[in-house]
N, C-alpha and C. Protein backbone atom coordinates (compact mmCIF):
# COMPACT_ATOMS: atom_id res chain seq x y z
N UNK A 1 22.98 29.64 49.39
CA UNK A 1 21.73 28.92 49.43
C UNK A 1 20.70 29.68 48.61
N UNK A 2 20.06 28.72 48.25
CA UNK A 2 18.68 29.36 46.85
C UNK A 2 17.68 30.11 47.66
N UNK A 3 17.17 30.80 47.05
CA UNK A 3 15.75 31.83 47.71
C UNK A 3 15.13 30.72 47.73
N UNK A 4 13.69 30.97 48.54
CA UNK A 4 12.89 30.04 49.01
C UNK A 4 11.90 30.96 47.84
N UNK A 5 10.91 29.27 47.00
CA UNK A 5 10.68 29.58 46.50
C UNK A 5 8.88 28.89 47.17
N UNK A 6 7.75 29.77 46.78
CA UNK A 6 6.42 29.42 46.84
C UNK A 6 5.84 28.08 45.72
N UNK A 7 6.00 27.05 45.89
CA UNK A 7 5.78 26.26 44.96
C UNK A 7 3.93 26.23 44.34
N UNK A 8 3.10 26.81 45.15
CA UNK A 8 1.89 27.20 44.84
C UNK A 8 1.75 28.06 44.02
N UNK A 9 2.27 29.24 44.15
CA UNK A 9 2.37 30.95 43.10
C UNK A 9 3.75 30.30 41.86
N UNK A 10 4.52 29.35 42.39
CA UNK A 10 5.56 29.28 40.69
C UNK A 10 4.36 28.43 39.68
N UNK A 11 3.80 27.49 40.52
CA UNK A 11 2.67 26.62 39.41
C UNK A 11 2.21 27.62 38.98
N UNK A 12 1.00 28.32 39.19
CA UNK A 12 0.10 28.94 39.16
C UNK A 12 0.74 29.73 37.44
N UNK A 13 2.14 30.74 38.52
CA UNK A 13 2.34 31.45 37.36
C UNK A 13 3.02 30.94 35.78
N UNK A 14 3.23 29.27 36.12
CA UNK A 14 3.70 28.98 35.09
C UNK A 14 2.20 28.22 34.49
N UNK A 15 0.97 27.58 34.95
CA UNK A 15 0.22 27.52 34.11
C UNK A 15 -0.69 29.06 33.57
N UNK A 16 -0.58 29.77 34.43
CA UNK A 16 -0.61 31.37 33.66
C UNK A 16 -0.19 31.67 32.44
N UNK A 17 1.03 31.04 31.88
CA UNK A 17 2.06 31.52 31.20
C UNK A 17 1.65 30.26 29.90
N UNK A 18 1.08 29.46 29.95
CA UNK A 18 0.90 28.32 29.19
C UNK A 18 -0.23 28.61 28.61
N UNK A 19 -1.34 29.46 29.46
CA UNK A 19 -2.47 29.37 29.13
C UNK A 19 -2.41 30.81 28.35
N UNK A 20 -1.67 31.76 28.39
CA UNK A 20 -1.66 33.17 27.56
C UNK A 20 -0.42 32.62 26.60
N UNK A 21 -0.01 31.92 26.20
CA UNK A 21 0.86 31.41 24.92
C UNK A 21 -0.39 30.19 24.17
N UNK A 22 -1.10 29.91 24.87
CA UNK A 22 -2.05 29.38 23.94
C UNK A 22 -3.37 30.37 23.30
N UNK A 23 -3.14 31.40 24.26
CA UNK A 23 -4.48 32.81 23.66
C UNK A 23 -4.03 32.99 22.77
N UNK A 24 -2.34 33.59 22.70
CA UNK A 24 -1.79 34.10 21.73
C UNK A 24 -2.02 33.28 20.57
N UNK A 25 -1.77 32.22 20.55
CA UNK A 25 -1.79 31.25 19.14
C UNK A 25 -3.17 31.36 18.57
N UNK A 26 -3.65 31.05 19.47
CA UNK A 26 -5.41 31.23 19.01
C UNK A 26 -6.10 32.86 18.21
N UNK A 27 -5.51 33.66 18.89
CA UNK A 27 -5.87 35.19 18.57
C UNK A 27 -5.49 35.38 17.19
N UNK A 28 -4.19 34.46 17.11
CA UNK A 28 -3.25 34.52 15.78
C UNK A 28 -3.58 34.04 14.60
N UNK A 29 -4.40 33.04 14.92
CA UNK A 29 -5.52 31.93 14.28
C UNK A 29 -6.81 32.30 13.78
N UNK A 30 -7.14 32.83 14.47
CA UNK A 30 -8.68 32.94 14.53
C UNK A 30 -9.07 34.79 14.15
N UNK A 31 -7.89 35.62 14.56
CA UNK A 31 -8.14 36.90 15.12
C UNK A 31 -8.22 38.10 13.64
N UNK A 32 -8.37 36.96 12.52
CA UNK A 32 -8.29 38.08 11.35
C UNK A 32 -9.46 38.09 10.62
N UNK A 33 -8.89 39.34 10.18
CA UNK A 33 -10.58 39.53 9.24
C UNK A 33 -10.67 38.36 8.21
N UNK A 34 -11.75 38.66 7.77
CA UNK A 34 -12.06 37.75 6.69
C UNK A 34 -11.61 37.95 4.96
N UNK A 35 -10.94 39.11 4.89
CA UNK A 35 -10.52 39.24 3.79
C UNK A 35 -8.69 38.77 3.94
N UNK A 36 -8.34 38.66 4.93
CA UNK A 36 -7.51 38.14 4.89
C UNK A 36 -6.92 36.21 4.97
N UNK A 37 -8.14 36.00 5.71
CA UNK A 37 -8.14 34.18 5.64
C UNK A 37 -8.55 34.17 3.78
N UNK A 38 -9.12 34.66 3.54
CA UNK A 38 -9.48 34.22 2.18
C UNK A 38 -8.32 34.46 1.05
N UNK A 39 -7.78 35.43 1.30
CA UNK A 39 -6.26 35.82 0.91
C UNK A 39 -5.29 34.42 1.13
N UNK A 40 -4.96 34.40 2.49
CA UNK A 40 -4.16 33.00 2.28
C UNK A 40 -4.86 32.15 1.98
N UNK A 41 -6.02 31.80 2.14
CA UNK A 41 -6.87 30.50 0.72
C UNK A 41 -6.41 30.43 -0.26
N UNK A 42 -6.48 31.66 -1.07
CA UNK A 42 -6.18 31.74 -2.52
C UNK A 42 -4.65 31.90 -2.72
N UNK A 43 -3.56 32.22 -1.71
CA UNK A 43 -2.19 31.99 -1.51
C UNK A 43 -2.24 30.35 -1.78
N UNK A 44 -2.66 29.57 -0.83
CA UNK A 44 -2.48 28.47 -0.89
C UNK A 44 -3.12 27.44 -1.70
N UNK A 45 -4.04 27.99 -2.37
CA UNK A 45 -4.50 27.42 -3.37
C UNK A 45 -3.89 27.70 -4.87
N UNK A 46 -3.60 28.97 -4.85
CA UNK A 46 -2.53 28.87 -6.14
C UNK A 46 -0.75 28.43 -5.91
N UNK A 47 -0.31 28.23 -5.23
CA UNK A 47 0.54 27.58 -4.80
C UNK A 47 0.81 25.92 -4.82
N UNK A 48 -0.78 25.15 -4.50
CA UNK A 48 -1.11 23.95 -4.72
C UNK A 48 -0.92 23.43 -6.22
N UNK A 49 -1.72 24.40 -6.93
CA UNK A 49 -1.54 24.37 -8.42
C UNK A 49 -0.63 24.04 -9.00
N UNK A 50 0.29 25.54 -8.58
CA UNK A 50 1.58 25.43 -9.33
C UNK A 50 3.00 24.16 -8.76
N UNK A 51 2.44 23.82 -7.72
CA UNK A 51 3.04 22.17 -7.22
C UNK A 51 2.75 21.64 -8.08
N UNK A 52 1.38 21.55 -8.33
CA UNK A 52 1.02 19.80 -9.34
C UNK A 52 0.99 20.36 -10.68
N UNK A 53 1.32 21.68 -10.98
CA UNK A 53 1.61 21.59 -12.32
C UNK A 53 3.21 21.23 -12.73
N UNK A 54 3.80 20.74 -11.72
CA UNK A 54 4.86 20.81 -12.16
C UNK A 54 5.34 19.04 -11.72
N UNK A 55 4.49 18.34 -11.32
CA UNK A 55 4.76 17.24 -11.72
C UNK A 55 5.19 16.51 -12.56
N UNK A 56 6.30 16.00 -12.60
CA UNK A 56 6.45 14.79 -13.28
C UNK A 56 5.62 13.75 -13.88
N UNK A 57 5.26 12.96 -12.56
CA UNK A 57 4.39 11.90 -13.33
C UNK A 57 3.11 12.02 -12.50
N UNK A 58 1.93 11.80 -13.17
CA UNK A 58 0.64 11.70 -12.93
C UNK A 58 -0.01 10.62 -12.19
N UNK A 59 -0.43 10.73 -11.53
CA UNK A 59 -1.15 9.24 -10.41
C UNK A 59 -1.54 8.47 -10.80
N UNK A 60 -1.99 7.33 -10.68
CA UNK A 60 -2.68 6.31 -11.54
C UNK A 60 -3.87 6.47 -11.63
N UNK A 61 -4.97 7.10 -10.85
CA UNK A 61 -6.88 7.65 -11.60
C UNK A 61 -6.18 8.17 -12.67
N UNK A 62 -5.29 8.93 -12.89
CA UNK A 62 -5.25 10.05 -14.06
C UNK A 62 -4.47 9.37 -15.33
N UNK A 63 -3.70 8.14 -15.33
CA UNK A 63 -3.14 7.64 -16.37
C UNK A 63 -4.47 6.85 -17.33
N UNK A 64 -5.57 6.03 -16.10
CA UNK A 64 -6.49 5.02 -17.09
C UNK A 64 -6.97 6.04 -18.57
């Protein structure tokens, strides 16, 4: 037979556990300096580039 379990303290500790996996994401997000968000800016902005420079064909604003 199963241990008896506290169904008040398993909630608890599992919205505990939901709510420090969402700090984490956030800390992860939010938690850097500013020379580094600007870093992946310019990661992802030269990256964008070199996508659409390598297009094939051009959209239609850009053909008229």
């Amino acid at each position: 037979m199963g241990d008896v379990v506290n169904l008040r303290r398993a909630r608890k500790q599992r919205d505990r556990r939901v709510k420090d996996d969402a700090a984490q994401a956030k800390r992860a997000a939010f938690g850097r300096s500013n020379s580094e968000r600007e870093l992946t800016a310019a990661q992802a902005q030269l990256e964008s580039a070199r996508l659409e420079a390598h297009r094939r064909e051009r959209e239609a604003d850009d053909q008229a």
